[in-house]
C-alpha atoms as a PDB file:
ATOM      1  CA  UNK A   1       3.776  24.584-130.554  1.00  0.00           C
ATOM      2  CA  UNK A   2       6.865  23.667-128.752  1.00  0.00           C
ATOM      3  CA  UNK A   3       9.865  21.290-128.751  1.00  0.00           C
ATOM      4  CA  UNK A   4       9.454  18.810-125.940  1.00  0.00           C
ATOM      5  CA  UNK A   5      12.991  17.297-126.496  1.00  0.00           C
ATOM      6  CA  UNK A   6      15.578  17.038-128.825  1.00  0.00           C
ATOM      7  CA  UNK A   7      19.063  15.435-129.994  1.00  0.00           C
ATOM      8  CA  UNK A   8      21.388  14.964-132.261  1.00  0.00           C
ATOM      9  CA  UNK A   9      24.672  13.026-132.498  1.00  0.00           C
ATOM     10  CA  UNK A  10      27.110  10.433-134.296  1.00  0.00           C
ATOM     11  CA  UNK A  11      27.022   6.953-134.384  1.00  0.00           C
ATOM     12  CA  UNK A  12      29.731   4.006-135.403  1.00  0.00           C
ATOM     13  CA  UNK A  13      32.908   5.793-135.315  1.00  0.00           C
ATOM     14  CA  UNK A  14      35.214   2.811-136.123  1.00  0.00           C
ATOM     15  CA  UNK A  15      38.688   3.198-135.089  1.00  0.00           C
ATOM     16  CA  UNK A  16      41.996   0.862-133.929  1.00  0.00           C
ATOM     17  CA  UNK A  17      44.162   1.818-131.154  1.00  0.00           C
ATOM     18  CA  UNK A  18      47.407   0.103-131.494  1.00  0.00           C
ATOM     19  CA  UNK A  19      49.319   0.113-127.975  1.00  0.00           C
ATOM     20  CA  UNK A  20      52.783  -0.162-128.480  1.00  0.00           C
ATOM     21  CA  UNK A  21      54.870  -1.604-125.178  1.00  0.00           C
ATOM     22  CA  UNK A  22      57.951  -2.309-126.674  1.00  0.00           C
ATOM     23  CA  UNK A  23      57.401  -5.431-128.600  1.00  0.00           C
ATOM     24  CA  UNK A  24      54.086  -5.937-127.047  1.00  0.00           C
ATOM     25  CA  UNK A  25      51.461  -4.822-129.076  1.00  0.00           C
ATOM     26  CA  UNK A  26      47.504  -4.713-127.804  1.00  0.00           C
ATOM     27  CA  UNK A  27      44.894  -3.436-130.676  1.00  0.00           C
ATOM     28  CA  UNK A  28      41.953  -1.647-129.123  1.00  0.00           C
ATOM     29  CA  UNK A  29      38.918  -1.663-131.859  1.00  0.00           C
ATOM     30  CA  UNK A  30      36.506   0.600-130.456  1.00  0.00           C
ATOM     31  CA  UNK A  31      33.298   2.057-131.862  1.00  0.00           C
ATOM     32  CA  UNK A  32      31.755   4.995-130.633  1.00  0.00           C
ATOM     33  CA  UNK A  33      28.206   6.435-130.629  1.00  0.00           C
ATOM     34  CA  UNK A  34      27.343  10.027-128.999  1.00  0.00           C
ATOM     35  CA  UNK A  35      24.283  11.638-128.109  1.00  0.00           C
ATOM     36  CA  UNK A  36      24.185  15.674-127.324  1.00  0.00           C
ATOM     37  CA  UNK A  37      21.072  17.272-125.606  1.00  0.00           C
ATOM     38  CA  UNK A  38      20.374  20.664-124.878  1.00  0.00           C
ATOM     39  CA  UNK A  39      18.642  24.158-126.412  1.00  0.00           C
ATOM     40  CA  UNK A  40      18.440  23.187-130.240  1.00  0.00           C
ATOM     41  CA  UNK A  41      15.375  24.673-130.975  1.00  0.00           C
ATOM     42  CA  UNK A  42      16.606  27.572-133.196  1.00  0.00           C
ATOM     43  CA  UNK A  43      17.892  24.450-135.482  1.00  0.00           C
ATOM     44  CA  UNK A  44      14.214  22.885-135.821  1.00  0.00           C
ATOM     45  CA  UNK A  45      12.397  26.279-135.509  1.00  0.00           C
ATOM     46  CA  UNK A  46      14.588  28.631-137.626  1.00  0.00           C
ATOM     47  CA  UNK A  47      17.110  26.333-139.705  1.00  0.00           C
ATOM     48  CA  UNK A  48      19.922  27.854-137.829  1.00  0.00           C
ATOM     49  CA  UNK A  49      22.700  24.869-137.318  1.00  0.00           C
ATOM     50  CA  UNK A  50      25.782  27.136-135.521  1.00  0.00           C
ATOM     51  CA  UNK A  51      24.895  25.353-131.993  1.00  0.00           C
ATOM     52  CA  UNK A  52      25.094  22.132-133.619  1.00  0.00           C
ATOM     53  CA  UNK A  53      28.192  19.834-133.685  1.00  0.00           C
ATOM     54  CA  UNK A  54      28.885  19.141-137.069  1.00  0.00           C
ATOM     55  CA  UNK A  55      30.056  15.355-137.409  1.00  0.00           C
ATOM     56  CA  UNK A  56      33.475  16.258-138.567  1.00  0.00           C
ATOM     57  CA  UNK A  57      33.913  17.910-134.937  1.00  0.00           C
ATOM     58  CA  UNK A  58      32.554  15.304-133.205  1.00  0.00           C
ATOM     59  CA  UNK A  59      34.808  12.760-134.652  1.00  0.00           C
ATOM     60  CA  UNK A  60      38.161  14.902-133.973  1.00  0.00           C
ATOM     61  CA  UNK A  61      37.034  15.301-130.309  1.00  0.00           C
ATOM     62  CA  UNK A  62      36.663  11.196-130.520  1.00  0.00           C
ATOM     63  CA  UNK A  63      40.077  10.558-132.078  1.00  0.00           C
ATOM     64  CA  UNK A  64      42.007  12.919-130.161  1.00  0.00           C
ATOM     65  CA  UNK A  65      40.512  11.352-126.797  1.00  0.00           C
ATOM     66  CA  UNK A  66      41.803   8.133-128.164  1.00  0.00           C
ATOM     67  CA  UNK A  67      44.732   8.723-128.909  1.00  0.00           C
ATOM     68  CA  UNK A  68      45.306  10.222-125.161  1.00  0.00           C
ATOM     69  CA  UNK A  69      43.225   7.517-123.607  1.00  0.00           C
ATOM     70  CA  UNK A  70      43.089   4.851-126.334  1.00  0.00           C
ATOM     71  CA  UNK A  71      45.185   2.242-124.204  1.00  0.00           C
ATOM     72  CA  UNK A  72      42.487   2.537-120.634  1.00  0.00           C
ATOM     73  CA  UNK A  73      39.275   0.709-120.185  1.00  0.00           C
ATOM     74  CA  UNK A  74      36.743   1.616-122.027  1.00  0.00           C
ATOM     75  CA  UNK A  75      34.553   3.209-118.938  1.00  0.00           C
ATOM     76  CA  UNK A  76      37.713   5.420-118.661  1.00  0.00           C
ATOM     77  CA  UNK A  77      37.818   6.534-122.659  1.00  0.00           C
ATOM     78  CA  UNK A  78      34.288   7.529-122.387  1.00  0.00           C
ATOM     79  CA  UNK A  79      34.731   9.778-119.409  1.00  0.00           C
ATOM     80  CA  UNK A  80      37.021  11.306-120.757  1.00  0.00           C
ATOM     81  CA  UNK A  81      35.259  11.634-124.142  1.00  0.00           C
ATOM     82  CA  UNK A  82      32.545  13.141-122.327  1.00  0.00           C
ATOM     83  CA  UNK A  83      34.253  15.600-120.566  1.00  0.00           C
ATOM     84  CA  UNK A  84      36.356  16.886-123.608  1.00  0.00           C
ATOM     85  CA  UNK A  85      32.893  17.207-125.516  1.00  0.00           C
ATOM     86  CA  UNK A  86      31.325  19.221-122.252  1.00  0.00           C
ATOM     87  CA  UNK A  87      34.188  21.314-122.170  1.00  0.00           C
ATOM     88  CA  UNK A  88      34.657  22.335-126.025  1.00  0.00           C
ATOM     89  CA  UNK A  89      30.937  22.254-126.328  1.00  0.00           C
ATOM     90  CA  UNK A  90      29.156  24.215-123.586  1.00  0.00           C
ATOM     91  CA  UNK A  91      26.008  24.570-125.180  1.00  0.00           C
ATOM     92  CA  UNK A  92      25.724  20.785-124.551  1.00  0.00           C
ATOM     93  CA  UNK A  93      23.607  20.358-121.614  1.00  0.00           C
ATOM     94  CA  UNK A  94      24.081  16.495-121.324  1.00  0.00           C
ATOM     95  CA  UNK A  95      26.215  13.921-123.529  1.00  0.00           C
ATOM     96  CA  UNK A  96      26.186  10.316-124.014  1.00  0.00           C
ATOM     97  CA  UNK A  97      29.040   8.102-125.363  1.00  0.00           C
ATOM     98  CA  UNK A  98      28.641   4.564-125.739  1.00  0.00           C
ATOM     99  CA  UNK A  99      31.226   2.709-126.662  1.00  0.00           C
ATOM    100  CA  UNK A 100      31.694  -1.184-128.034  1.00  0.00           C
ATOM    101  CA  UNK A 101      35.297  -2.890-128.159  1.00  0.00           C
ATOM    102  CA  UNK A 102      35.807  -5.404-130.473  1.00  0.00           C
ATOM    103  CA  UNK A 103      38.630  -8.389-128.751  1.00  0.00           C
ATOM    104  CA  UNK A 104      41.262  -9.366-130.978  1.00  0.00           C
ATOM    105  CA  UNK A 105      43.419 -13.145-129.697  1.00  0.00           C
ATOM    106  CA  UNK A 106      47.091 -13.045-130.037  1.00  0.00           C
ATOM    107  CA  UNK A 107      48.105 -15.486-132.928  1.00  0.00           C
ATOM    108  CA  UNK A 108      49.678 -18.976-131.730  1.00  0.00           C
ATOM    109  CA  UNK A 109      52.986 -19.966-133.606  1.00  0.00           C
ATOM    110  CA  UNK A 110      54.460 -23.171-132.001  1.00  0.00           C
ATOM    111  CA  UNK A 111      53.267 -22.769-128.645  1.00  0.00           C
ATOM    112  CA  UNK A 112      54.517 -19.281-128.268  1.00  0.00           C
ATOM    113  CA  UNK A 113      52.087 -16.002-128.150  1.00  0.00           C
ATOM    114  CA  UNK A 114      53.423 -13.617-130.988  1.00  0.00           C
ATOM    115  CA  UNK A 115      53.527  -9.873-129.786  1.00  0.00           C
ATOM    116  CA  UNK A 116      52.620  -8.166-132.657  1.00  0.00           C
ATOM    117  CA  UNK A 117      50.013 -10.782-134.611  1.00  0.00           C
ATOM    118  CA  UNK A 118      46.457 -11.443-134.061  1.00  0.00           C
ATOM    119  CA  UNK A 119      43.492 -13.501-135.318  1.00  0.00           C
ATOM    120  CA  UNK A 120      39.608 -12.432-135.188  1.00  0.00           C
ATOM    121  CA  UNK A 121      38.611 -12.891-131.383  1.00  0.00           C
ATOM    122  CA  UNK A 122      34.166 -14.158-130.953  1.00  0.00           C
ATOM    123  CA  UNK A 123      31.759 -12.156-131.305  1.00  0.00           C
ATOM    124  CA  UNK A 124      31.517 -11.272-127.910  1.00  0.00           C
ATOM    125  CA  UNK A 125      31.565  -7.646-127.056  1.00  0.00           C
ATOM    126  CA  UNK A 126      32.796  -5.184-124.310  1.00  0.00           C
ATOM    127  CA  UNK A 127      30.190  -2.148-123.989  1.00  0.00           C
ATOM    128  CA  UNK A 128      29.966   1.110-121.876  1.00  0.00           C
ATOM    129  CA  UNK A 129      27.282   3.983-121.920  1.00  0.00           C
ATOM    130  CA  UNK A 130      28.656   7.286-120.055  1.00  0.00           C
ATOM    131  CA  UNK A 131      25.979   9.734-119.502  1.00  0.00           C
ATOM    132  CA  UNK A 132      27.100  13.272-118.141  1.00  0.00           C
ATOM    133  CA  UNK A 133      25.770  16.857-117.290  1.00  0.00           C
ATOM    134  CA  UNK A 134      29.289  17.678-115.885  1.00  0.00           C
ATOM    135  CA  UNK A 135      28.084  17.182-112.351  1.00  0.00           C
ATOM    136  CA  UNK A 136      26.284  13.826-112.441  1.00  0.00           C
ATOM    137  CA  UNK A 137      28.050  10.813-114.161  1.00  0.00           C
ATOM    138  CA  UNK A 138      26.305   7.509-114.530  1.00  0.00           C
ATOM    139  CA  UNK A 139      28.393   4.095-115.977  1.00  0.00           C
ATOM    140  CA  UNK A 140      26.897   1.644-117.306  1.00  0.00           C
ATOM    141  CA  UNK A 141      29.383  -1.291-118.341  1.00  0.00           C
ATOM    142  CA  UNK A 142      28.315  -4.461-120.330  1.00  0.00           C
ATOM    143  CA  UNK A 143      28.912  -7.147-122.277  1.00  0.00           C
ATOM    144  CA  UNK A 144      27.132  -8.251-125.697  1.00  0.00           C
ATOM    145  CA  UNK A 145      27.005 -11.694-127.703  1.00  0.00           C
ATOM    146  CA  UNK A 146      28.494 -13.850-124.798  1.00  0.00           C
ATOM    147  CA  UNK A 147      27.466 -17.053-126.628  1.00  0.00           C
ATOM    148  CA  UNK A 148      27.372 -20.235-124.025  1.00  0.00           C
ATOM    149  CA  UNK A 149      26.685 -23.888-124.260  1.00  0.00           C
ATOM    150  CA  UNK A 150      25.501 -26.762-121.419  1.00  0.00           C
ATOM    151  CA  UNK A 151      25.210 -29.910-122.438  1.00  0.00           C
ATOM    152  CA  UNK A 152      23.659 -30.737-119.293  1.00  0.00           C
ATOM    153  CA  UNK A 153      22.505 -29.275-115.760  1.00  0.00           C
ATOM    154  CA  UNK A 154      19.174 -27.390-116.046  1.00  0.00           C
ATOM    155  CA  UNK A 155      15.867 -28.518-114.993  1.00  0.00           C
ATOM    156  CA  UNK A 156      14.113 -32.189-115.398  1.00  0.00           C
ATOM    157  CA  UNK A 157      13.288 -32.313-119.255  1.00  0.00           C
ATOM    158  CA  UNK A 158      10.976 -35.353-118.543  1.00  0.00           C
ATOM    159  CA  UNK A 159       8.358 -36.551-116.323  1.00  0.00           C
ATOM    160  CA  UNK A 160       9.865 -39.227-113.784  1.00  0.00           C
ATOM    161  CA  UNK A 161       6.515 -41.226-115.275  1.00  0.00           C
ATOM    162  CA  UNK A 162       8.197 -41.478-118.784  1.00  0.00           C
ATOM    163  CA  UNK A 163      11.249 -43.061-117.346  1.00  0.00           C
ATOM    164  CA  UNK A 164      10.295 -46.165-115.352  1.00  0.00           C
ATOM    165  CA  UNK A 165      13.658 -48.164-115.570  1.00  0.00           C
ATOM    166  CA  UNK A 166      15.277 -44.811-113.608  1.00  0.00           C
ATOM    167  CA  UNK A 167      17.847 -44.082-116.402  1.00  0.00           C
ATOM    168  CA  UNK A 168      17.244 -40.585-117.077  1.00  0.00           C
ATOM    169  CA  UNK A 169      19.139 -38.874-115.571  1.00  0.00           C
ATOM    170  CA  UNK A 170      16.320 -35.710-115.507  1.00  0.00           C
ATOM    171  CA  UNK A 171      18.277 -33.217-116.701  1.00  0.00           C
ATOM    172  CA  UNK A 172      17.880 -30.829-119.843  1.00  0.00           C
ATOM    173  CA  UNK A 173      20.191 -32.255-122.569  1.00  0.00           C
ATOM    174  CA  UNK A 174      21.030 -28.981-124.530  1.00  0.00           C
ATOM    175  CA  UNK A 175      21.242 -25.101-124.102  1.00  0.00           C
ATOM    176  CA  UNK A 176      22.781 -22.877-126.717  1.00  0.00           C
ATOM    177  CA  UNK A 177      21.987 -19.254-125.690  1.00  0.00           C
ATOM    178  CA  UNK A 178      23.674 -15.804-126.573  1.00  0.00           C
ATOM    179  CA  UNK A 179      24.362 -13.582-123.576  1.00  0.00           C
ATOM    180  CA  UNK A 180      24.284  -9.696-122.944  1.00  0.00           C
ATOM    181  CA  UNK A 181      24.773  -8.088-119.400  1.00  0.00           C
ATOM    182  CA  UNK A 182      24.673  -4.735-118.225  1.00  0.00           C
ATOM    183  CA  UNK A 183      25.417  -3.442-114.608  1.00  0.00           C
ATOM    184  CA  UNK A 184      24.959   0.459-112.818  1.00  0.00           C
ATOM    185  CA  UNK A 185      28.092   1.720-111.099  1.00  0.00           C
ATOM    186  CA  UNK A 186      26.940   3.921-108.134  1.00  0.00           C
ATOM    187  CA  UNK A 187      30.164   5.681-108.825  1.00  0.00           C
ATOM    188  CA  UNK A 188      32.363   6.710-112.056  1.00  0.00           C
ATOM    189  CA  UNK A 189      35.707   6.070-109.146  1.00  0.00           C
ATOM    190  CA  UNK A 190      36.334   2.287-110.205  1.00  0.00           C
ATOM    191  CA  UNK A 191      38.271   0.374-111.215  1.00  0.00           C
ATOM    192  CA  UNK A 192      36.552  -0.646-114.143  1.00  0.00           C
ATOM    193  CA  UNK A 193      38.972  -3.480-115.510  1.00  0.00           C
ATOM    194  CA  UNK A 194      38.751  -5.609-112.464  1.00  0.00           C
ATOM    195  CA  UNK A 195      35.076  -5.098-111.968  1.00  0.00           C
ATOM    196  CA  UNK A 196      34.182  -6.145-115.336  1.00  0.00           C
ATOM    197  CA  UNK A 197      36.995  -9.179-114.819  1.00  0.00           C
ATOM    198  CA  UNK A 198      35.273 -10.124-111.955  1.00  0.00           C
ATOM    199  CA  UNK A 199      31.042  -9.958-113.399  1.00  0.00           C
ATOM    200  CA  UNK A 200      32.200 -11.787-116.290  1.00  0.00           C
ATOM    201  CA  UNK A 201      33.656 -14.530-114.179  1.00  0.00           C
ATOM    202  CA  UNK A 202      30.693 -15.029-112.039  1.00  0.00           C
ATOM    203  CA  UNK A 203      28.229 -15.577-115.560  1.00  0.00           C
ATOM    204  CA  UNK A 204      31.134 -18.259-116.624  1.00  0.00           C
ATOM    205  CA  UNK A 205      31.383 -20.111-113.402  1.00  0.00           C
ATOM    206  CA  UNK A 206      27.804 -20.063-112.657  1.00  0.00           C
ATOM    207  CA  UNK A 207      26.491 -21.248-116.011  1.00  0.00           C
ATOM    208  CA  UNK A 208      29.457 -23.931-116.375  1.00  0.00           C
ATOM    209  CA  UNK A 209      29.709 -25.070-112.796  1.00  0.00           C
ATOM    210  CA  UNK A 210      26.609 -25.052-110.927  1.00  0.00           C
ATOM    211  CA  UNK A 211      23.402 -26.851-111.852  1.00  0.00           C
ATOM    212  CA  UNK A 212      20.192 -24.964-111.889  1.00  0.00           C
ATOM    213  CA  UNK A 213      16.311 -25.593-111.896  1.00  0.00           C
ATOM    214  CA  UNK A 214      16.032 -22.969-115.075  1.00  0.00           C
ATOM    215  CA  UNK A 215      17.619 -20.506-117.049  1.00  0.00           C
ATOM    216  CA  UNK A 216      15.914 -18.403-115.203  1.00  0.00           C
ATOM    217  CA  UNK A 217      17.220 -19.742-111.914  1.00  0.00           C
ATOM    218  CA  UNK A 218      21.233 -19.388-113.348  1.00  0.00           C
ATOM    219  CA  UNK A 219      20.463 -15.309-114.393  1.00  0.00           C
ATOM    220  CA  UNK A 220      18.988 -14.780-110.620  1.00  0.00           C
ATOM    221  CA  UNK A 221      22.075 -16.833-109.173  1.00  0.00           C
ATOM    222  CA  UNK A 222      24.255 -14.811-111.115  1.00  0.00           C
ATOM    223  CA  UNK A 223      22.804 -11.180-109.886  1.00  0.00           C
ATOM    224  CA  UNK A 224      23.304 -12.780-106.410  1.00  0.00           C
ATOM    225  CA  UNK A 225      27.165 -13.438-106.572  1.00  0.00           C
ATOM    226  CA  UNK A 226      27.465  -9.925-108.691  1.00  0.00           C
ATOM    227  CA  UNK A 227      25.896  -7.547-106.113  1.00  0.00           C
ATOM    228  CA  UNK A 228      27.137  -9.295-103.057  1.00  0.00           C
ATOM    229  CA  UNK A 229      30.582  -9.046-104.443  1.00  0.00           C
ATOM    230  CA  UNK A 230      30.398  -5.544-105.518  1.00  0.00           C
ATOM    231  CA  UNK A 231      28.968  -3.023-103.334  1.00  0.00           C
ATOM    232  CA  UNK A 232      29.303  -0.365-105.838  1.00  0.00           C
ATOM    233  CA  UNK A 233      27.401  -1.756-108.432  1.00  0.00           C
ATOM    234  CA  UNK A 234      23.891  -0.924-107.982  1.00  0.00           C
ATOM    235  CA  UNK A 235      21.963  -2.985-109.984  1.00  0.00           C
ATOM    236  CA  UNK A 236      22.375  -5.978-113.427  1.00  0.00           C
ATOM    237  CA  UNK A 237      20.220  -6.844-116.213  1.00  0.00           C
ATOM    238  CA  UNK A 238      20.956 -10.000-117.766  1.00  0.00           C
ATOM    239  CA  UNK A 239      19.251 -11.026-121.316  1.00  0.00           C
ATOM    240  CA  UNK A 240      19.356 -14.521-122.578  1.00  0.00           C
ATOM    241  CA  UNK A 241      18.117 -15.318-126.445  1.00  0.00           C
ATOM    242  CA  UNK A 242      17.984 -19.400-126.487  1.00  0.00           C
ATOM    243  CA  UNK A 243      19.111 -20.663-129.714  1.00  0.00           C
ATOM    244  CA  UNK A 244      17.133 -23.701-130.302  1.00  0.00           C
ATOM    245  CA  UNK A 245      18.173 -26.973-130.815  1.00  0.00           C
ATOM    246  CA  UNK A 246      15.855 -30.031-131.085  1.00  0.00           C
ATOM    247  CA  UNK A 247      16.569 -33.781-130.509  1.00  0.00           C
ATOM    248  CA  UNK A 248      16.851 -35.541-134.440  1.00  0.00           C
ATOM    249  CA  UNK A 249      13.584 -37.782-134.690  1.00  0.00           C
ATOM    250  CA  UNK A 250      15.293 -40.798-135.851  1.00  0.00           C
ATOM    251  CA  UNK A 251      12.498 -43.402-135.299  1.00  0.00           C
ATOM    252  CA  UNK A 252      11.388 -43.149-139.092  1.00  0.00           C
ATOM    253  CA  UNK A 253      14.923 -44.955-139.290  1.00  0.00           C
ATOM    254  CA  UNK A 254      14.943 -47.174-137.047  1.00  0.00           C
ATOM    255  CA  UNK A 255      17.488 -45.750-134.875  1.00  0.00           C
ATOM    256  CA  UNK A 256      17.184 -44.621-131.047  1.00  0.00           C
ATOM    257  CA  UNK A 257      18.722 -40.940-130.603  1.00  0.00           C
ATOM    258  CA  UNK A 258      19.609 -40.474-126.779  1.00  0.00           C
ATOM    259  CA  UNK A 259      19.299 -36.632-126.767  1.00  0.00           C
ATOM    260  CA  UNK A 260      22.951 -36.651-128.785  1.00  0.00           C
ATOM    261  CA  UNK A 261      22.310 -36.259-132.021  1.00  0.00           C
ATOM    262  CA  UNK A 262      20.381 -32.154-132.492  1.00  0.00           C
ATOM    263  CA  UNK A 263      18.718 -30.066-135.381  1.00  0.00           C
ATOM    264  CA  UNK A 264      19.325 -26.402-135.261  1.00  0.00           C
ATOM    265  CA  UNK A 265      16.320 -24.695-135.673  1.00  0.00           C
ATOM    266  CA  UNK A 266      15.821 -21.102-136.756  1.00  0.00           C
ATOM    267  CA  UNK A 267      12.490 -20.642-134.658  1.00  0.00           C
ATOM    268  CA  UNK A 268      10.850 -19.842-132.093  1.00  0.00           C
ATOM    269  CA  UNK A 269      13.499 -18.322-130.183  1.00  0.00           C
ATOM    270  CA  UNK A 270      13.748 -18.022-126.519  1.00  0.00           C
ATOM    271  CA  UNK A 271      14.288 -15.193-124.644  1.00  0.00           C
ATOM    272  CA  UNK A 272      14.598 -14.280-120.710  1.00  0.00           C
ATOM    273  CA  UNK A 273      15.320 -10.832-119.335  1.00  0.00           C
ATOM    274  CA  UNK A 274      15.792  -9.975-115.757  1.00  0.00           C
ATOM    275  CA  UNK A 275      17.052  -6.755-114.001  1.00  0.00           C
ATOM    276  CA  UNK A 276      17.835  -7.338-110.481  1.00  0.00           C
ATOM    277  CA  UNK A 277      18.590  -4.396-107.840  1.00  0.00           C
ATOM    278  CA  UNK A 278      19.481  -3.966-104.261  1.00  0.00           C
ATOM    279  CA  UNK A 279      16.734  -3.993-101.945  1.00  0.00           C
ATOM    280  CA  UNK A 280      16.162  -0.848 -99.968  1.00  0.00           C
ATOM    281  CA  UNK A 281      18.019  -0.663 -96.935  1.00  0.00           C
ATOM    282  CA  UNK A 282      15.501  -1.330 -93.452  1.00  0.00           C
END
């Protein structure tokens, strides 16, 4: 027998970086993941654990990088994460480090933003994966939970036959749907803020300000503006989970409900995944 593969690692390191500008303050709630591959087998085979990284030493290596590189982006932190594990570690043959940051708002007191008080920002997340030998480097930047809502704008929702007087207007009344994006980097030289700035305001404007034939039709429209604006991403996946929401059947009552009045459902649930790349060059 012999061992194809193997790995080992730590997963949800929770910690808060406070960045202190003065009387500026920006928290940074990260949480960290990282995978370590390389010769093991004497751990499986024999029981011997010395080429391991014990968690404890994993999660020094994590807080120390933070608190040097804390206040960057994200993409940044885990590069350097994963070099100060490659160089500590060198029995490490390839690393991983994904990280997830949690947003925090600045707290509203009569109009003015406070500097030093925050509330609970959505559930939307920031997320980068960082895979490195030392020599190759691919980034991966993301973004989880981006929850959305169109009242209006998609495809016909009825047959022009079912509306003879012309008053429908033939466009889908509702779509609630929970958003995650991830794009390739064809280099780790970025500038990561500005990039991600930039992908998440294409999803925005495109959902909210352009009418489409489908979902479907918005997640390709969005690749399109993505990869034409940024050369050095390489490719983007975008996921969409529908929430559904049904129109309230109020003829029992006696009452006509004009596609205004919904039921959230907790079933079936939608979903639409599409990874779109550039196309070889002629």
């Amino acid at each position: 027998m012999r061992i194809a593969s193997a790995s080992h690692g730590e997963s949800h390191l929770r910690m808060l970086r406070i960045v202190r500008r003065g009387d500026r303050h920006d928290p940074r709630d990260l949480t960290v993941a990282c995978r370590f591959e390389g010769d093991f087998s004497a751990a499986f085979v024999e029981g011997r654990t010395d080429a391991l990284l014990p968690g404890e030493a994993v999660k020094n290596l994590a807080h120390m990088t933070a608190r040097e590189a804390g206040d960057l982006e994200i993409e940044a932190f885990g590069l350097a994460l994963c070099a100060r594990i490659l160089a500590a570690h060198p029995r490490v043959a390839r690393t991983r480090v994904d990280v997830a940051e949690r947003p925090w708002t600045r707290l509203d007191v009569g109009g003015k933003a406070q500097g030093q008080a925050f509330l609970a920002g959505s559930a939307e997340r920031r997320t980068a994966a960082i895979t490195s030998n030392g020599q190759q480097i691919a980034v991966v930047s993301g973004i989880d939970d981006l929850t959305v809502m169109r009242s209006s704008g998609f495809a016909p929702s009825r047959r022009a036959a079912e509306d003879p007087a012309g008053t429908d207007d033939g466009l889908q009344r509702l779509l609630v749907a929970t958003l995650t994006a991830r794009w390739t980097y064809t280099s780790p030289d970025v500038t990561f803020g500005s990039y991600r700035q930039g992908v998440r305001g294409a999803i925005v404007e495109t959902l909210g300000c352009h009418g489409r034939r489908s979902i479907q039709h918005s997640l390709y429209a969005i690749a399109e503006v993505v990869l034409a604006s940024y050369q050095e991403i390489a490719e983007i996946t975008l996921s969409v989970r529908e929430r559904p929401y049904r129109p309230v059947d109020l003829f029992g009552a006696g009452i006509e409900n004009p596609d205004d009045l919904f039921l959230a459902l907790d079933e079936p649930s939608g979903t639409v995944d599409v990874t779109v790349e550039r196309s070889a060059p002629q």
